[in-house]
C-alpha atoms as a PDB file:
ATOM      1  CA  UNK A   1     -83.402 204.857  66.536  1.00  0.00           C
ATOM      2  CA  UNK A   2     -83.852 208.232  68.145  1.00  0.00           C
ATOM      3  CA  UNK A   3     -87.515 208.547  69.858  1.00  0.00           C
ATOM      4  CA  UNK A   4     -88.679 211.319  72.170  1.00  0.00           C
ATOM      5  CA  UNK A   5     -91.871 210.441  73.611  1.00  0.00           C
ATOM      6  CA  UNK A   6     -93.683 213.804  75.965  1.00  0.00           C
ATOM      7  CA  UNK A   7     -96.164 213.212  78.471  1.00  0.00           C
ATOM      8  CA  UNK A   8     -98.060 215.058  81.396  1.00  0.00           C
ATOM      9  CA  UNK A   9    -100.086 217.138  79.334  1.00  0.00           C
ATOM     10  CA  UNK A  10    -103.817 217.327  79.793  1.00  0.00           C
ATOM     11  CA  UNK A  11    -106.399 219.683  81.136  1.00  0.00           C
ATOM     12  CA  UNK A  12    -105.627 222.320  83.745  1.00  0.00           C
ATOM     13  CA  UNK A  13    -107.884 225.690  84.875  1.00  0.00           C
ATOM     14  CA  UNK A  14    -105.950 229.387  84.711  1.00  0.00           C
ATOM     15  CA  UNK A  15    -103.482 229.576  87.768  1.00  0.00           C
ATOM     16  CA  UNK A  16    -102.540 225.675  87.809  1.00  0.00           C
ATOM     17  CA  UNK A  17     -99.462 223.649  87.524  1.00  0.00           C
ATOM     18  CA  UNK A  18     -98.568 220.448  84.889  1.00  0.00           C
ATOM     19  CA  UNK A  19     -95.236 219.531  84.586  1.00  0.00           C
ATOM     20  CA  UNK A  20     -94.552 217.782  81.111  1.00  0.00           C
ATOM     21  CA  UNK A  21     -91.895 214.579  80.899  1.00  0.00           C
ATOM     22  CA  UNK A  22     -89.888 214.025  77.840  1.00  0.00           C
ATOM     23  CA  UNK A  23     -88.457 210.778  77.678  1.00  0.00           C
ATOM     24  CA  UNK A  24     -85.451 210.068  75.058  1.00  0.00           C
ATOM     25  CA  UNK A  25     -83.452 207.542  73.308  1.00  0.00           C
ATOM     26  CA  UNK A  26     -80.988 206.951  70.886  1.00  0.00           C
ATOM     27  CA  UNK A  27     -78.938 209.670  71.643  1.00  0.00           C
ATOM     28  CA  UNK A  28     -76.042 210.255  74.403  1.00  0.00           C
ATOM     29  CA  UNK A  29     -78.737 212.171  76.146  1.00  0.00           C
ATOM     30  CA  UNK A  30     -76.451 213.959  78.575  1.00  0.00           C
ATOM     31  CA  UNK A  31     -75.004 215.286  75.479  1.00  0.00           C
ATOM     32  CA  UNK A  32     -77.235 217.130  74.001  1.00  0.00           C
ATOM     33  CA  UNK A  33     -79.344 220.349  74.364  1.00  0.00           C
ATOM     34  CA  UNK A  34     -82.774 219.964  74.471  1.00  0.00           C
ATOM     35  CA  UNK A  35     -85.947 221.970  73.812  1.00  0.00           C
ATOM     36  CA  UNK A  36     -89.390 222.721  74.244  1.00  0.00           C
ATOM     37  CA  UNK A  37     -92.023 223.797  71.543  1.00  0.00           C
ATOM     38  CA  UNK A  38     -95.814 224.714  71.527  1.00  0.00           C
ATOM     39  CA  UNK A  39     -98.173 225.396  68.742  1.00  0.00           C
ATOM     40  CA  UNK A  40    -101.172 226.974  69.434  1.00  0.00           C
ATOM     41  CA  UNK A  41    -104.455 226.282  67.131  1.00  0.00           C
ATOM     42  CA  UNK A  42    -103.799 228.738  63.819  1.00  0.00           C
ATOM     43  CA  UNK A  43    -100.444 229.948  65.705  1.00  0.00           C
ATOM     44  CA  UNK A  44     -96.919 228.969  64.161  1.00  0.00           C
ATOM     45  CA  UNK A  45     -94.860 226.840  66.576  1.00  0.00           C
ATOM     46  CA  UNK A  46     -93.033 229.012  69.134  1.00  0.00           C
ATOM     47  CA  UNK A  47     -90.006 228.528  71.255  1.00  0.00           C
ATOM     48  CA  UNK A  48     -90.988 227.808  74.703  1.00  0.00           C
ATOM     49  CA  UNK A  49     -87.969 226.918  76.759  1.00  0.00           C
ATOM     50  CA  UNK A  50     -84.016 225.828  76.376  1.00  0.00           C
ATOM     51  CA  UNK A  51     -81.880 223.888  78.329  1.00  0.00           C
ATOM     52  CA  UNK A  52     -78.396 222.880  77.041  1.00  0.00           C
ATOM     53  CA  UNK A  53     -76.258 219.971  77.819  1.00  0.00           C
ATOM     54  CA  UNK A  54     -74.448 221.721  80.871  1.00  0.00           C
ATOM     55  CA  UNK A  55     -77.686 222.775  82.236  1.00  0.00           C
ATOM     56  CA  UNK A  56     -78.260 226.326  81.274  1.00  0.00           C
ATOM     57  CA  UNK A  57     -81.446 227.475  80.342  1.00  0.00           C
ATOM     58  CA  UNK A  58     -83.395 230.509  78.638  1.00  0.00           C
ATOM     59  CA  UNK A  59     -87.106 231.165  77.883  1.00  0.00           C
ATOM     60  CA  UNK A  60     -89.347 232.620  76.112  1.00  0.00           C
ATOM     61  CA  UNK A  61     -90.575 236.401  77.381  1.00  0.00           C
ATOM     62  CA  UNK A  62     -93.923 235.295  77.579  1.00  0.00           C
ATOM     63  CA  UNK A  63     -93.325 232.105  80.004  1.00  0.00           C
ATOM     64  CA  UNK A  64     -90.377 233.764  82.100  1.00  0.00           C
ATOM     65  CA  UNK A  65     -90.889 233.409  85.888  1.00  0.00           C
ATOM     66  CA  UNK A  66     -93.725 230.475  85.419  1.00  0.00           C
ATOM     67  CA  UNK A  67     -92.038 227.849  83.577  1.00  0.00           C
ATOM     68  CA  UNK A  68     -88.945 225.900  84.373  1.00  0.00           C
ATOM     69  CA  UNK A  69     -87.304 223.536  82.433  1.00  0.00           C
ATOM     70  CA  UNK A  70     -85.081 220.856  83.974  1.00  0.00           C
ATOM     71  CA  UNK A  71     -82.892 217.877  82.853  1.00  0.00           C
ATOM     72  CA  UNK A  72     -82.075 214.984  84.578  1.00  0.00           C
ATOM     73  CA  UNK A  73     -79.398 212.924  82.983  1.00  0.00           C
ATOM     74  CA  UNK A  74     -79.801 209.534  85.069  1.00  0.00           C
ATOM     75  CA  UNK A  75     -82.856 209.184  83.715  1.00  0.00           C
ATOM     76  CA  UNK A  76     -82.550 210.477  79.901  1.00  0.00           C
ATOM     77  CA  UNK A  77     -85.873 212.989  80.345  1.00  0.00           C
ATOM     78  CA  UNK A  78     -86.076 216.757  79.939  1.00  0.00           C
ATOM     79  CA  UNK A  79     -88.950 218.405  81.928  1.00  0.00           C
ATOM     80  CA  UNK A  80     -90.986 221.038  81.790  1.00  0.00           C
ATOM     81  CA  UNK A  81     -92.475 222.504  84.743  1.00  0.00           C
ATOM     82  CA  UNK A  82     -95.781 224.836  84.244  1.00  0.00           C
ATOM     83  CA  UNK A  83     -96.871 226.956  87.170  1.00  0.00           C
ATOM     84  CA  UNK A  84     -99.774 229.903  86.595  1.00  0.00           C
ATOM     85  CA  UNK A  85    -100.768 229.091  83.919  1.00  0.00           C
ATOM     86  CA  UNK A  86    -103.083 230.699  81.788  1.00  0.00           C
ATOM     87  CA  UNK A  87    -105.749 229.858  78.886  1.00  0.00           C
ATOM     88  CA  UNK A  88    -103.328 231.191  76.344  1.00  0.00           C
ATOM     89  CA  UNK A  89    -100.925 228.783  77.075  1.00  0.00           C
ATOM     90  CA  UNK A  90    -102.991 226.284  75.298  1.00  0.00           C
ATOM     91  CA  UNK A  91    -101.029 224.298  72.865  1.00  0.00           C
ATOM     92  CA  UNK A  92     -99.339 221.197  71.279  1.00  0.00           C
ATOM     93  CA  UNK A  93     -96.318 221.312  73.369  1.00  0.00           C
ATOM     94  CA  UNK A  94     -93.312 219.296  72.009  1.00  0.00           C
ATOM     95  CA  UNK A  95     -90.013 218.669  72.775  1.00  0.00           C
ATOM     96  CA  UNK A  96     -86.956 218.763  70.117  1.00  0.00           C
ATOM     97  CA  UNK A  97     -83.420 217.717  69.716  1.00  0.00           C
ATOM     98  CA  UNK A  98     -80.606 217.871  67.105  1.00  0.00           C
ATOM     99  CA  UNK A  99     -78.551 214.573  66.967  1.00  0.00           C
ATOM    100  CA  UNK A 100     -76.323 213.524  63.689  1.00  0.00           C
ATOM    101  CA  UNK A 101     -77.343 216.968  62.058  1.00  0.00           C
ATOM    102  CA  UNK A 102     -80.921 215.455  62.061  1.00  0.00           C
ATOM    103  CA  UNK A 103     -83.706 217.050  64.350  1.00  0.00           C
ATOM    104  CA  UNK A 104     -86.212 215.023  66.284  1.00  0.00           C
ATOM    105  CA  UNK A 105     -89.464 215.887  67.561  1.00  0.00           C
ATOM    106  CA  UNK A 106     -91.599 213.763  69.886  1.00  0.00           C
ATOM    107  CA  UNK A 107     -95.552 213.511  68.723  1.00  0.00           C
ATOM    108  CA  UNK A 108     -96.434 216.273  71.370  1.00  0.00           C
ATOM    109  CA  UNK A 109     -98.409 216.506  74.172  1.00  0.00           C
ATOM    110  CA  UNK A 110    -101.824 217.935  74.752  1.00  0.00           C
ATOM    111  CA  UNK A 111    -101.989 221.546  77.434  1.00  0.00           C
ATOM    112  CA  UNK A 112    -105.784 222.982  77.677  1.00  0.00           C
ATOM    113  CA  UNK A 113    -106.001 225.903  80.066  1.00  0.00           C
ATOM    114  CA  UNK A 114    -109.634 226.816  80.980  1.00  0.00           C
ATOM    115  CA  UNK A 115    -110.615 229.801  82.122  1.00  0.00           C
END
């Protein structure tokens, strides 16, 4: 049973840091490329960040030079580190995979910037 399970979210003022976990199973996690979502309220679901299974990564325009997104195999989780941040970075933010031609989503993870 694949699960992906996010945490780390919460709520955070313009110009702070979270750094979101995502925590997987049921795959040969060192295998796979992994990725990060968000969904704004009345916004479709946007790319965020990309990190494939040898480690390279690419980002969205609007999060390049403030996020990074990191993997760390021993442990099976992707991360997602979130430095000045801003109120419109306010979202659902999920993290994905494709395993057996199947993709997985974890249940997402709140981010609230305030002003």
């Amino acid at each position: 049973q694949v699960q992906l399970v996010e945490s780390g979210g919460g709520l955070v003022q313009a110009g702070g840091s979270l750094r979101l976990s995502c925590a997987v199973s049921g795959i040969i996690f060192r295998l796979n490329n992994m990725g990060w979502y968000r969904q704004a309220p009345g916004k479709q679901r946007e790319l965020v960040a990309v990190i494939t299974s040898g480690g390279s990564t690419n980002y969205a325009d609007s999060v390049k030079g403030r996020f990074t997104v990191s993997r760390d195999n021993t442990k099976n989780t992707v991360y997602l580190q979130m430095s000045s941040l801003k109120p419109e970075d306010t979202a659902v933010y999920s993290c994905t995979t494709v395993w057996g031609a199947r993709t997985y989503w974890g249940q997402g993870t709140q981010v609230t910037v305030s002003a």
